[in-house]
C-alpha atoms as a PDB file:
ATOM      1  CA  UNK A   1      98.143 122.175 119.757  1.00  0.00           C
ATOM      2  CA  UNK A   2     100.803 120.535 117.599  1.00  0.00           C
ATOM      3  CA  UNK A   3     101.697 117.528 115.863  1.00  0.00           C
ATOM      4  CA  UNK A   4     103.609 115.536 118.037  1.00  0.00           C
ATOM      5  CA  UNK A   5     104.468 112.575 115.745  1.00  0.00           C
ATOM      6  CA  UNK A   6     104.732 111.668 112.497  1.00  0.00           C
ATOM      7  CA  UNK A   7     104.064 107.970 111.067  1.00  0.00           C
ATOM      8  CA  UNK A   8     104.407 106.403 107.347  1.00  0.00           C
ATOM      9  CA  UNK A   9     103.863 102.468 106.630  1.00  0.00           C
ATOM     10  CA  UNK A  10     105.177 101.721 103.615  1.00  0.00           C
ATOM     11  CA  UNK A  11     103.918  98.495 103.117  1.00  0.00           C
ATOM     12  CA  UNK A  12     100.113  97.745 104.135  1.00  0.00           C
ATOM     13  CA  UNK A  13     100.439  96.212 107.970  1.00  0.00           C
ATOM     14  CA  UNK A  14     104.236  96.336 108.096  1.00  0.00           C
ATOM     15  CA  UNK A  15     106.130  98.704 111.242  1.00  0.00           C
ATOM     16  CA  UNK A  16     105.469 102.168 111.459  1.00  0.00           C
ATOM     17  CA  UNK A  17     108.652 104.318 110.466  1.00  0.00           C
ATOM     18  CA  UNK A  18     108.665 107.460 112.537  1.00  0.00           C
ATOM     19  CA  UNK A  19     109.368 111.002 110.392  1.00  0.00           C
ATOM     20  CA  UNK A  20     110.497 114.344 111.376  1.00  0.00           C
ATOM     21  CA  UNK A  21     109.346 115.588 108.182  1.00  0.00           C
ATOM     22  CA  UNK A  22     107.076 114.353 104.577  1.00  0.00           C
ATOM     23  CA  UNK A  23     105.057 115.808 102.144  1.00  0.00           C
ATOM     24  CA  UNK A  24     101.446 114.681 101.230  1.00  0.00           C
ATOM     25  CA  UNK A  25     101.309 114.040  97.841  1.00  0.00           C
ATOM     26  CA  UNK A  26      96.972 113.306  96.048  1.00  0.00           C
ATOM     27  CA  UNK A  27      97.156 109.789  97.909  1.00  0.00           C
ATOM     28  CA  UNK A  28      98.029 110.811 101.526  1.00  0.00           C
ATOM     29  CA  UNK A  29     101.557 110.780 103.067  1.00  0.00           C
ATOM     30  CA  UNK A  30     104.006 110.346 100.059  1.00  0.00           C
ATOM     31  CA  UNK A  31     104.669 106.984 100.190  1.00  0.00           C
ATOM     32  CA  UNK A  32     102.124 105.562 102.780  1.00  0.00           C
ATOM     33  CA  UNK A  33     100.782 102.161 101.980  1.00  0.00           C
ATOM     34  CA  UNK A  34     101.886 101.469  98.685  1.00  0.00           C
ATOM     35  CA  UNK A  35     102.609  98.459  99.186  1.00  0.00           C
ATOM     36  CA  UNK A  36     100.720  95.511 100.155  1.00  0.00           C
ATOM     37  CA  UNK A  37     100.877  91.545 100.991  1.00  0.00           C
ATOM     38  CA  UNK A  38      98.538  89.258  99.302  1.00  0.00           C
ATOM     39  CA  UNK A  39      97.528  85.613  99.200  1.00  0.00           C
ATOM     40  CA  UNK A  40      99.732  83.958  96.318  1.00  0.00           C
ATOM     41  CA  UNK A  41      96.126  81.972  95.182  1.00  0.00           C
ATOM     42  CA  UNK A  42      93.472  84.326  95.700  1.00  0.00           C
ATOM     43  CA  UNK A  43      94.884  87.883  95.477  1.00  0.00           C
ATOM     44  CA  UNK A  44      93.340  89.020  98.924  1.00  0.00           C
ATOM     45  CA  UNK A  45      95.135  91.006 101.395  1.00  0.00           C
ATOM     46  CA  UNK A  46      96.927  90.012 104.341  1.00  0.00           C
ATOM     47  CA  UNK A  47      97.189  91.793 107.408  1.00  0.00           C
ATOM     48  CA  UNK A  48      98.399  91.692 110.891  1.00  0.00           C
ATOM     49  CA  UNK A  49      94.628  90.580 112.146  1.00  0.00           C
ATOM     50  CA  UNK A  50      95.404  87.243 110.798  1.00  0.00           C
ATOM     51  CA  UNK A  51      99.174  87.122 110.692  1.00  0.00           C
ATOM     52  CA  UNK A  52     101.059  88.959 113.580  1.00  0.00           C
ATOM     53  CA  UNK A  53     104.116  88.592 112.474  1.00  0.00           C
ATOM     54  CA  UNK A  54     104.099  91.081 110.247  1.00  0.00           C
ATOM     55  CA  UNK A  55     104.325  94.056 112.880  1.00  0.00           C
ATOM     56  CA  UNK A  56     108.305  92.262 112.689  1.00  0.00           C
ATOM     57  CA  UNK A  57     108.090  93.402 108.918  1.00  0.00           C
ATOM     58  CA  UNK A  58     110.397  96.636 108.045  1.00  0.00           C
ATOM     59  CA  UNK A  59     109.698  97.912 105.019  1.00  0.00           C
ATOM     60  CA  UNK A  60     111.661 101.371 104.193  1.00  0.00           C
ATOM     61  CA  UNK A  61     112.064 103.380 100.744  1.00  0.00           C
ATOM     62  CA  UNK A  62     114.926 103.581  99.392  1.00  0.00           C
ATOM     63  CA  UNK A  63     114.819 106.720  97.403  1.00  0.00           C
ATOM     64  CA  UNK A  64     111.417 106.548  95.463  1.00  0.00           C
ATOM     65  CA  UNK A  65     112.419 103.346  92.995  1.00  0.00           C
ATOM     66  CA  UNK A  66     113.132 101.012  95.678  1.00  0.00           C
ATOM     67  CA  UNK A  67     111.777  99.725  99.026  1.00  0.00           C
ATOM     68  CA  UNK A  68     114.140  97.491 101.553  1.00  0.00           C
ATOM     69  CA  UNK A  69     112.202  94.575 103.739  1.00  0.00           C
ATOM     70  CA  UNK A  70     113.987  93.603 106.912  1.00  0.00           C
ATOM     71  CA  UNK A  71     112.993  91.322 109.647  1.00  0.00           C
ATOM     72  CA  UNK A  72     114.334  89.791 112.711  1.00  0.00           C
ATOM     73  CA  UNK A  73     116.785  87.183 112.391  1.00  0.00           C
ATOM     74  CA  UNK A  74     116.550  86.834 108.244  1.00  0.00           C
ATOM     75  CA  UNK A  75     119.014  88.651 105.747  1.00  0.00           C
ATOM     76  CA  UNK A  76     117.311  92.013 103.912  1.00  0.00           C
ATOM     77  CA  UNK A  77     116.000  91.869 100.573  1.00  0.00           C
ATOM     78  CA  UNK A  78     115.794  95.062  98.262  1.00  0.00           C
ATOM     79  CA  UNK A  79     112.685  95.684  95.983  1.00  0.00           C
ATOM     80  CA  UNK A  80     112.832  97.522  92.734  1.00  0.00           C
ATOM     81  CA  UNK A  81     109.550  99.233  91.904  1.00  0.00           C
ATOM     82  CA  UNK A  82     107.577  97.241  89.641  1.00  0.00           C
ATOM     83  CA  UNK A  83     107.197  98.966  85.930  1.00  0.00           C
ATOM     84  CA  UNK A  84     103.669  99.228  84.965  1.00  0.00           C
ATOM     85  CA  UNK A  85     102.571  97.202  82.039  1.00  0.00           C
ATOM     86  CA  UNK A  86     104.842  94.102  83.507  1.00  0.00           C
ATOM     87  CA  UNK A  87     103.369  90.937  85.304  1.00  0.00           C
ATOM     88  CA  UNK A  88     100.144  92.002  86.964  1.00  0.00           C
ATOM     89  CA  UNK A  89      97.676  90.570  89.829  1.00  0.00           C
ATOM     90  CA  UNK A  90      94.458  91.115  90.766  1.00  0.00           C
ATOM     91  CA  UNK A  91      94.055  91.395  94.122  1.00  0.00           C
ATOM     92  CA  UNK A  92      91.188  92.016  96.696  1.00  0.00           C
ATOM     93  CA  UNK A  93      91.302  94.499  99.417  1.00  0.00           C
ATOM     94  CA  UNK A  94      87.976  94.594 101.100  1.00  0.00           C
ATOM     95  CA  UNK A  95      85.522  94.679  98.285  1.00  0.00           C
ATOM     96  CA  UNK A  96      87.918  96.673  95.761  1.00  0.00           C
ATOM     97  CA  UNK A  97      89.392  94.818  93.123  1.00  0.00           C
ATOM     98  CA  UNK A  98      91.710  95.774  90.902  1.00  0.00           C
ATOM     99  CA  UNK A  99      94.836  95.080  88.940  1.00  0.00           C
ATOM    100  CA  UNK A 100      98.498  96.003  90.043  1.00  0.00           C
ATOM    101  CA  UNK A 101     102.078  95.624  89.220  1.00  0.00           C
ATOM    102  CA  UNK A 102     103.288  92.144  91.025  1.00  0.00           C
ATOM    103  CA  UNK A 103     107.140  92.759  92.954  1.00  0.00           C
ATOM    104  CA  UNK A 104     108.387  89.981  91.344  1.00  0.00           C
ATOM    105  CA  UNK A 105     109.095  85.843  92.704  1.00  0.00           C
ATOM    106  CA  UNK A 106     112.596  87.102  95.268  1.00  0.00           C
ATOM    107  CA  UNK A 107     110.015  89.124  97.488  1.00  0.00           C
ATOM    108  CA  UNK A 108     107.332  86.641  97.007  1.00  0.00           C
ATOM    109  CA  UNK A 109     109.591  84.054  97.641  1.00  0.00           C
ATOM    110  CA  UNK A 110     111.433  86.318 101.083  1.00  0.00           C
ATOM    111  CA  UNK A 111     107.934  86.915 102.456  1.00  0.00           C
ATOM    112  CA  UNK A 112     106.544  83.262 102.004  1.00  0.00           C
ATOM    113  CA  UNK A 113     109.868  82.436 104.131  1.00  0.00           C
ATOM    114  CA  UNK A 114     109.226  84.915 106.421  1.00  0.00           C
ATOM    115  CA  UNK A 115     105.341  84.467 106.935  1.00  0.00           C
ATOM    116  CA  UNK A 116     105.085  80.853 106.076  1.00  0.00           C
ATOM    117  CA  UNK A 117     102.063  80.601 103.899  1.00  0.00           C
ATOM    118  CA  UNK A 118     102.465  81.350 100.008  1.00  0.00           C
ATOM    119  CA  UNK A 119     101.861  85.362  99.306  1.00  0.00           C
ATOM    120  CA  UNK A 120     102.883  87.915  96.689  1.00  0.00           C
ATOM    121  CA  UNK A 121     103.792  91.380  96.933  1.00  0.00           C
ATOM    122  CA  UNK A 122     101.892  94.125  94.965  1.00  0.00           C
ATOM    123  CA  UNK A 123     103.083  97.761  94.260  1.00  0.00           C
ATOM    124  CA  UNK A 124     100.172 100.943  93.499  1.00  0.00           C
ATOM    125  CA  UNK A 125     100.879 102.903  91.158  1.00  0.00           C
ATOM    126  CA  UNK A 126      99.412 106.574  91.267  1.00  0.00           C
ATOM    127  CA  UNK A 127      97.835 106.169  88.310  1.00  0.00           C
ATOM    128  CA  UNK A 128      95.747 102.768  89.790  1.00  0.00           C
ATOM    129  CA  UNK A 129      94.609 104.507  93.295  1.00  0.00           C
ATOM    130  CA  UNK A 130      91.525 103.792  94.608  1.00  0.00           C
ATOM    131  CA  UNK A 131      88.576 105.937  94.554  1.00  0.00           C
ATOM    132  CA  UNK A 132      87.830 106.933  98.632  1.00  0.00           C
ATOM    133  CA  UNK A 133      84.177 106.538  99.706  1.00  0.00           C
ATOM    134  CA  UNK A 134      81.972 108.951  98.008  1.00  0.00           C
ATOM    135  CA  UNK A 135      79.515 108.793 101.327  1.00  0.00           C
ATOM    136  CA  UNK A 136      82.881 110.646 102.422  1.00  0.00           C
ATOM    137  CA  UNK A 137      84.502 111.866  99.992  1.00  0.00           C
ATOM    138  CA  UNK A 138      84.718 114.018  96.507  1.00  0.00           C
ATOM    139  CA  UNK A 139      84.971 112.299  93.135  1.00  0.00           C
ATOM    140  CA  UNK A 140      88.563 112.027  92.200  1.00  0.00           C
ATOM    141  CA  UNK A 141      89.589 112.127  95.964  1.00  0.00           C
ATOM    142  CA  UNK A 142      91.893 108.695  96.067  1.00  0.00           C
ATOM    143  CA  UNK A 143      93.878 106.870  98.082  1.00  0.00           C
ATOM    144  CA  UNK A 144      96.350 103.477  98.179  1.00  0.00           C
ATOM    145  CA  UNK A 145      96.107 100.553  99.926  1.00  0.00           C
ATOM    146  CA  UNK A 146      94.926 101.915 103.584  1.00  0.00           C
ATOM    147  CA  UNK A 147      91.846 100.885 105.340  1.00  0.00           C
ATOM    148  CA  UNK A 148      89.449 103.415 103.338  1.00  0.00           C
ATOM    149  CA  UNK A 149      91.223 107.008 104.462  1.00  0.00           C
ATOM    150  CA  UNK A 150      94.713 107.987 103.248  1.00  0.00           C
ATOM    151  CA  UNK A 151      95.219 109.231 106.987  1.00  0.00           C
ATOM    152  CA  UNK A 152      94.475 108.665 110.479  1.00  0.00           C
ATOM    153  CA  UNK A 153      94.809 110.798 113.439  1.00  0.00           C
ATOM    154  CA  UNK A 154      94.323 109.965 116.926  1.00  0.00           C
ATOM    155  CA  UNK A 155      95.297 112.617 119.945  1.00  0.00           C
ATOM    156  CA  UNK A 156      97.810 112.309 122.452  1.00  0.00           C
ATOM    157  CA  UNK A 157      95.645 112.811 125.241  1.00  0.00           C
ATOM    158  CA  UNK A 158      93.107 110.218 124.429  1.00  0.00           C
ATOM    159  CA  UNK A 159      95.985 107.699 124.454  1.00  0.00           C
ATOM    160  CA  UNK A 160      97.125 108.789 127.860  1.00  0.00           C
ATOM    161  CA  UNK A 161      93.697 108.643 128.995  1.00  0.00           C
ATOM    162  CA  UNK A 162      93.265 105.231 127.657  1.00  0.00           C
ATOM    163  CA  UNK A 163      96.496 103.960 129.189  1.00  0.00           C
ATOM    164  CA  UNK A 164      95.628 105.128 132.266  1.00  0.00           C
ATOM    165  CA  UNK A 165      92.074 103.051 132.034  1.00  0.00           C
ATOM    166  CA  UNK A 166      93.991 100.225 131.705  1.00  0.00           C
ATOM    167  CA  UNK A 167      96.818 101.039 133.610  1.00  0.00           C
ATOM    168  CA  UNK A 168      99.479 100.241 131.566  1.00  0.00           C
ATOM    169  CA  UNK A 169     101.010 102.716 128.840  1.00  0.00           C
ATOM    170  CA  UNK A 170     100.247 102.476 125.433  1.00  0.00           C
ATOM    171  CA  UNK A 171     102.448 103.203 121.886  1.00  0.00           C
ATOM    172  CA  UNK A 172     101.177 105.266 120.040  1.00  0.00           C
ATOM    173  CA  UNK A 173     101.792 102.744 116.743  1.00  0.00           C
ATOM    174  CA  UNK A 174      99.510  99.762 118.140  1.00  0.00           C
ATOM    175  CA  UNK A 175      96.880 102.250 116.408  1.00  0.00           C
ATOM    176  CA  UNK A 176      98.880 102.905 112.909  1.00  0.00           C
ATOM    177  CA  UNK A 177      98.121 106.466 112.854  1.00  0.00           C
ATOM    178  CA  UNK A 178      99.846 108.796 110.789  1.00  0.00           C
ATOM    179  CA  UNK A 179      99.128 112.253 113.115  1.00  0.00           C
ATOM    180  CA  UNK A 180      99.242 111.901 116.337  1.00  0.00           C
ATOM    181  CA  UNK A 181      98.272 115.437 117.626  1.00  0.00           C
ATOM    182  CA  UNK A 182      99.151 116.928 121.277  1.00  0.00           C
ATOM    183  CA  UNK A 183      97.662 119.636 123.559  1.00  0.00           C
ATOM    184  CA  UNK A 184      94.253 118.968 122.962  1.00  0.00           C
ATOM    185  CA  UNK A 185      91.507 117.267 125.795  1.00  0.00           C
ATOM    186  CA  UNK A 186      90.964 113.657 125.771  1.00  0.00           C
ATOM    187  CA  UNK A 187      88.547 112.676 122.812  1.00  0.00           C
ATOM    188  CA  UNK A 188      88.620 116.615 121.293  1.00  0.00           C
ATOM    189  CA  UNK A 189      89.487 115.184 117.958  1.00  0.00           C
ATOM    190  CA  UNK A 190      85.691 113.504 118.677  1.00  0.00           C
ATOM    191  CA  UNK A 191      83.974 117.053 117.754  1.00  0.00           C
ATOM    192  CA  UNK A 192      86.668 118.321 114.368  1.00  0.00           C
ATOM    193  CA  UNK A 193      85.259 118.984 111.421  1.00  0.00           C
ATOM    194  CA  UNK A 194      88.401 120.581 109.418  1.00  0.00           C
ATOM    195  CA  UNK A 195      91.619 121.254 111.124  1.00  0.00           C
ATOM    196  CA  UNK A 196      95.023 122.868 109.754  1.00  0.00           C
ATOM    197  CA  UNK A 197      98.615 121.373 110.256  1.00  0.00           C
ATOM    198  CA  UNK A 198     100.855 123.872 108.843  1.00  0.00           C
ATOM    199  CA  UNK A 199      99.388 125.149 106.122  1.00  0.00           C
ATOM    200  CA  UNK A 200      97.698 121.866 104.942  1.00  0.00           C
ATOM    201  CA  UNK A 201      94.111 121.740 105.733  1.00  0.00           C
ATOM    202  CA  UNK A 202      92.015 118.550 106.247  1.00  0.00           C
ATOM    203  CA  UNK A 203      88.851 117.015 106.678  1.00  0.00           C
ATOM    204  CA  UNK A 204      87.843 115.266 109.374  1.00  0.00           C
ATOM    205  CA  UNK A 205      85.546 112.963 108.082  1.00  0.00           C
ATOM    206  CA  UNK A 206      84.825 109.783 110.219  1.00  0.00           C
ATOM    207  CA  UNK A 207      85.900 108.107 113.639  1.00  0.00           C
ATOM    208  CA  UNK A 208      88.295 104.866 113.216  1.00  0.00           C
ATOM    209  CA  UNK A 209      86.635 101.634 114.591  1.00  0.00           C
ATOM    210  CA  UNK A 210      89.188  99.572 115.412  1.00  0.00           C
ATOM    211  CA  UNK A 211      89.837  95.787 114.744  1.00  0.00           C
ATOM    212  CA  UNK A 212      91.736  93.172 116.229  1.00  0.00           C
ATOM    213  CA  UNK A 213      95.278  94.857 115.788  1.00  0.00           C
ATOM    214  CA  UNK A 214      95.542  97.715 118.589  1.00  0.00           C
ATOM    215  CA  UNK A 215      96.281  94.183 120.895  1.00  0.00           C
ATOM    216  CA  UNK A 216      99.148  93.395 119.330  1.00  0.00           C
ATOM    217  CA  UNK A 217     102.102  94.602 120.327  1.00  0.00           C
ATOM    218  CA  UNK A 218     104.017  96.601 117.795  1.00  0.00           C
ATOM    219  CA  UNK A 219     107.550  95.595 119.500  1.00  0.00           C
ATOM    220  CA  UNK A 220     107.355  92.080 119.352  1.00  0.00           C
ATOM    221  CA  UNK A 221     104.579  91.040 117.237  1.00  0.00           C
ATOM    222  CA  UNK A 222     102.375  88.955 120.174  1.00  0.00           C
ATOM    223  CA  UNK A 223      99.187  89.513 121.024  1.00  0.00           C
ATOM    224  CA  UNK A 224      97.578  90.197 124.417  1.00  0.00           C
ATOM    225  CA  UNK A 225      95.869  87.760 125.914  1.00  0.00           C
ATOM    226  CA  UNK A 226      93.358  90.194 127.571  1.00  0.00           C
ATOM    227  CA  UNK A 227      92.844  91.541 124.378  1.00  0.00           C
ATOM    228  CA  UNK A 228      93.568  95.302 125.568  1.00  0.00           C
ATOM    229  CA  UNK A 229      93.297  97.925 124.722  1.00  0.00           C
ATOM    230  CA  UNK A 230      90.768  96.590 122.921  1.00  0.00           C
ATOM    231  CA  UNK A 231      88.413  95.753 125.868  1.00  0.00           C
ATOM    232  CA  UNK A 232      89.071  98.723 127.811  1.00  0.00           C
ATOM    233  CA  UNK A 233      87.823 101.109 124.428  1.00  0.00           C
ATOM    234  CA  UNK A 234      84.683  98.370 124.181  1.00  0.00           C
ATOM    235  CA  UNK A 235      83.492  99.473 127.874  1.00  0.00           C
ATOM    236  CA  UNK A 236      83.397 103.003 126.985  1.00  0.00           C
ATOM    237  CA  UNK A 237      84.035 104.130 123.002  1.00  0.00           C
ATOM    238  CA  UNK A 238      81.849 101.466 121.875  1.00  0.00           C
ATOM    239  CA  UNK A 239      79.299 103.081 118.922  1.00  0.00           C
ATOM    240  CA  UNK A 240      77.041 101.922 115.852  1.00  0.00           C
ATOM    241  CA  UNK A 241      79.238 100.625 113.932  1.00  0.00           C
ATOM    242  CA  UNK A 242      82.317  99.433 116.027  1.00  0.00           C
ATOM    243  CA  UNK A 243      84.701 100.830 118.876  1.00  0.00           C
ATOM    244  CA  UNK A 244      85.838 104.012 117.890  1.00  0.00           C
ATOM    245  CA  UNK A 245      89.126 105.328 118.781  1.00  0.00           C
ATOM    246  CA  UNK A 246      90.904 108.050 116.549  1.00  0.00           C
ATOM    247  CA  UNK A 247      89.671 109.726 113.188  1.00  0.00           C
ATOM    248  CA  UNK A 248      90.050 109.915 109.688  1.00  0.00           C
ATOM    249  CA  UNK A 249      91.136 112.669 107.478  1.00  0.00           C
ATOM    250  CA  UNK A 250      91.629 114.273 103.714  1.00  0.00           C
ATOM    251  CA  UNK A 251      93.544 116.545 103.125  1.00  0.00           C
ATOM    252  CA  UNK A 252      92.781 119.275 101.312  1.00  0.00           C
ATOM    253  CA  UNK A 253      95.880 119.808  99.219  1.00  0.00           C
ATOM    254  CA  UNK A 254      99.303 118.932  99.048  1.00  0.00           C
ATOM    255  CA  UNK A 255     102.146 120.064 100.939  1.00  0.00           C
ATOM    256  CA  UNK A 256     104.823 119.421 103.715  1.00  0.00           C
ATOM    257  CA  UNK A 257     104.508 118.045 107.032  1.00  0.00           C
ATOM    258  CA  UNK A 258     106.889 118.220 109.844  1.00  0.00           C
ATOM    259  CA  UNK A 259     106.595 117.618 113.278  1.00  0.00           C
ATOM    260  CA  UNK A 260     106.101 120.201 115.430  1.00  0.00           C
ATOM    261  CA  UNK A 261     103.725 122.375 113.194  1.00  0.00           C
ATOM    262  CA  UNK A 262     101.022 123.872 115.375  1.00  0.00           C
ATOM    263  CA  UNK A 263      97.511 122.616 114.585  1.00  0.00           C
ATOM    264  CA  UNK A 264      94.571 124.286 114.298  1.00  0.00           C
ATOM    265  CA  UNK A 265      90.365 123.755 114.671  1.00  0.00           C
ATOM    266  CA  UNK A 266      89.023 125.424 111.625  1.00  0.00           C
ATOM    267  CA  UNK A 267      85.029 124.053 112.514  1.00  0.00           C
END
């Protein structure tokens, strides 16, 4: 087994940028999600489930001080990394609040343009990361603005098997993960406890149920109709809980990832 691809998303529900190579720093991939769209009057998040237009959205570091946003059809803007102890927001994501730098009124203004309802856009700091699940996690084991998990893995083989369910094939980034792991069966990934990529060990710690967002397509930003793959997964990955399709990890460490490391089930 190896990993086959490697995926950041700089800002929270923005495009996938494809890596050869990162390291994992104590949030998850350096740089993953630490960035994030909010309502401009009540702080919460804003994702693709509600506005998908923002798998359009291109947001790309530009060194470690500065992140670029692009889009279709609209000139780029470049954001300077907010300095901590400047204008603040709070701002909701899920049932964490907290307070965090504010980007400043040209990206506010840029992404209101582009998304067409009033938002902000909020930077984490390190030092503000939020405290993962402690049904799944250690004290002091943090991450930024994902879903819960600083990273998600789902296995090449499920995805062809899925694609072939539905009979039509499937990118891999309709299902944000950043590992996406080949040469094991279908639905392996199911029965890991702790894996090794490289030399960078991880937990496995919970399946992904999915939302709304695996039906919209990461190309052009529409959704499908018959809602798949979303309705294929519900006839056959459907659990307590949700549809389940992919898994969540910690890593145990820091360290370098590259594509192509092999991959290996520790329990």
């Amino acid at each position: 087994m190896h990993l086959a691809a490697l995926y950041r998303f700089p800002l929270k529900s923005g495009s996938a940028e494809s890596l050869e190579q990162e390291r994992c720093d104590e949030l998850g991939l350096s740089g993953d999600r630490r960035w994030m769209v909010v309502d401009a009057a009540t702080g919460k998040f804003l994702t693709q489930r509600i506005l998908p237009r923002m798998a359009l959205l291109d947001a790309r570091w530009q060194g470690d001080a500065e992140l670029l946003l692009t889009a279709p059809g609209v000139e780029g803007l470049a954001v300077s990394v907010p300095e901590e102890g400047g204008v603040e927001r709070g701002v909701l994501i899920w049932r964490e609040s907290l307070q965090v730098p504010d980007a400043g009124d040209a990206a506010a203004e840029w992404l209101t343009r582009l998304l067409e309802r009033p938002c902000r856009l909020v930077h984490l700091p390190a030092s503000r990361a939020i405290q993962i699940d402690q049904d799944y996690a250690r004290p002091g084991e943090r991450t930024a603005f994902s879903d819960g998990f600083p990273f998600l893995l789902i296995g090449q083989r499920s995805l062809d098997d899925l694609s072939a369910r539905v009979g039509r094939l499937f990118d891999a980034r309709r299902f944000r993960p950043n590992l996406v792991i080949a040469g094991a069966a279908p639905y392996a990934e199911d029965g890991w406890r702790r894996i090794c990529i490289g030399d960078l060990a991880f937990r496995v710690v919970k399946p992904c149920s999915r939302c709304i967002i695996p039906t919209i397509d990461p190309l052009n930003g529409e959704r499908n109709a018959d809602r798949e793959p979303l309705a294929t997964l519900m006839n056959y990955r459907k659990g307590d809980g949700g549809v389940f399709f992919g898994q969540n990890l910690i890593a145990e460490g820091t360290g370098l990832l590259q594509v192509g490391m092999s991959v290996e089930v520790l329990e």
